[in-house]
Protein backbone atom coordinates (compact mmCIF):
# COMPACT_ATOMS: atom_id res chain seq x y z
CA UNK A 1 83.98 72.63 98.60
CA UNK A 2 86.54 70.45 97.57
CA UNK A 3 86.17 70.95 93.95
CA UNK A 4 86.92 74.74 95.02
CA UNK A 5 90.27 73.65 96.54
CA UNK A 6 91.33 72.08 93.89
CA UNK A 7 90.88 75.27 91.43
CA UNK A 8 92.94 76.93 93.88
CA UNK A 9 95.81 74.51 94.18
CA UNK A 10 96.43 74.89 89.89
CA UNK A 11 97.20 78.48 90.64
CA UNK A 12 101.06 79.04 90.76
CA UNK A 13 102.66 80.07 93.68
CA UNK A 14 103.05 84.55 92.97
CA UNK A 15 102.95 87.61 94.02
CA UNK A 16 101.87 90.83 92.02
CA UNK A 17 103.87 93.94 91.21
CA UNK A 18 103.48 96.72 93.42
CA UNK A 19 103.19 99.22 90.60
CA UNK A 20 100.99 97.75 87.89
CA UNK A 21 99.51 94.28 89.96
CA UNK A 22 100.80 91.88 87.00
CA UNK A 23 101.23 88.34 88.17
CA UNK A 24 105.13 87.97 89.26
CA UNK A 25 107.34 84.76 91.07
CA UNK A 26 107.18 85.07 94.47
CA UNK A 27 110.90 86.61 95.31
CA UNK A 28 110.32 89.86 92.75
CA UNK A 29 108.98 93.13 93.88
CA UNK A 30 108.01 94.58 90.55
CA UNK A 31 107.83 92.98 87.08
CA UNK A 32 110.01 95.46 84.44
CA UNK A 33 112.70 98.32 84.51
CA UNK A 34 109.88 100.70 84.15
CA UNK A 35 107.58 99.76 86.99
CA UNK A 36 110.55 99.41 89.26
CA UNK A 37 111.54 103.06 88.18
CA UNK A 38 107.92 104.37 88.86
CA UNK A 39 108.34 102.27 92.44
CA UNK A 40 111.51 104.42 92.85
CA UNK A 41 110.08 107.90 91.95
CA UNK A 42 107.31 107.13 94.42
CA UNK A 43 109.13 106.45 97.40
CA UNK A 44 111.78 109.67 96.48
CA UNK A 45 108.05 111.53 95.90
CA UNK A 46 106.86 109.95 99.08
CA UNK A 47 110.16 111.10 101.15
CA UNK A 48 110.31 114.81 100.00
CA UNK A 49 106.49 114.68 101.72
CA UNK A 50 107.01 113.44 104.57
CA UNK A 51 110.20 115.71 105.40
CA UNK A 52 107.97 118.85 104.45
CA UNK A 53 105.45 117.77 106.81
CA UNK A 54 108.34 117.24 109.35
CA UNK A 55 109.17 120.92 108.43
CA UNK A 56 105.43 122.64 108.32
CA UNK A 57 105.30 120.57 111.91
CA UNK A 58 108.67 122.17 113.73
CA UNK A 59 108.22 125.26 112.31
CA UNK A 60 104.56 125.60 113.92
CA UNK A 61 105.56 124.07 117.34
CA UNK A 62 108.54 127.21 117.28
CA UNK A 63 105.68 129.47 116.22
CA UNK A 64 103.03 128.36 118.74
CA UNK A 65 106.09 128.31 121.44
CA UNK A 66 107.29 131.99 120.45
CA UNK A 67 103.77 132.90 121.05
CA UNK A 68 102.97 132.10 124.42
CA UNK A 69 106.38 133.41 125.58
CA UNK A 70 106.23 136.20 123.79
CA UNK A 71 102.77 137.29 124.17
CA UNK A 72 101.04 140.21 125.61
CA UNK A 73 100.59 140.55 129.45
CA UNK A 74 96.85 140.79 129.50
């Protein structure tokens, strides 16, 4: 058990990059231009979704809201 703690402790203090999961220092998010890029076109990508479901989600709650006031006298 100790022998295994001691393997551990020869591995440098890192983090990996979010994008690709190279080996990074500790205080960087991504490792190159190009994976910090693909980070940024993910979380634009990301955005644009969730707003649309924001959208689909208002527009039903009008829809299902216009129904029952406007519905049929049964």
């Amino acid at each position: 058990m100790s022998q295994q703690k001691k393997e551990k402790s020869k591995i440098a203090d890192h983090r990996h990059c979010v994008v690709c999961g190279r080996a990074i220092s500790p205080d960087e998010q991504v490792c190159s231009p190009d994976c910090r890029e693909k980070l940024e076109l993910s979380k634009e990508k990301e955005k644009k979704s969730r707003r649309m479901m924001l959208i689909i989600y208002v527009v039903m709650i009008i829809m299902l809201i216009l129904f029952f006031l406007f519905r049929p006298a049964s």
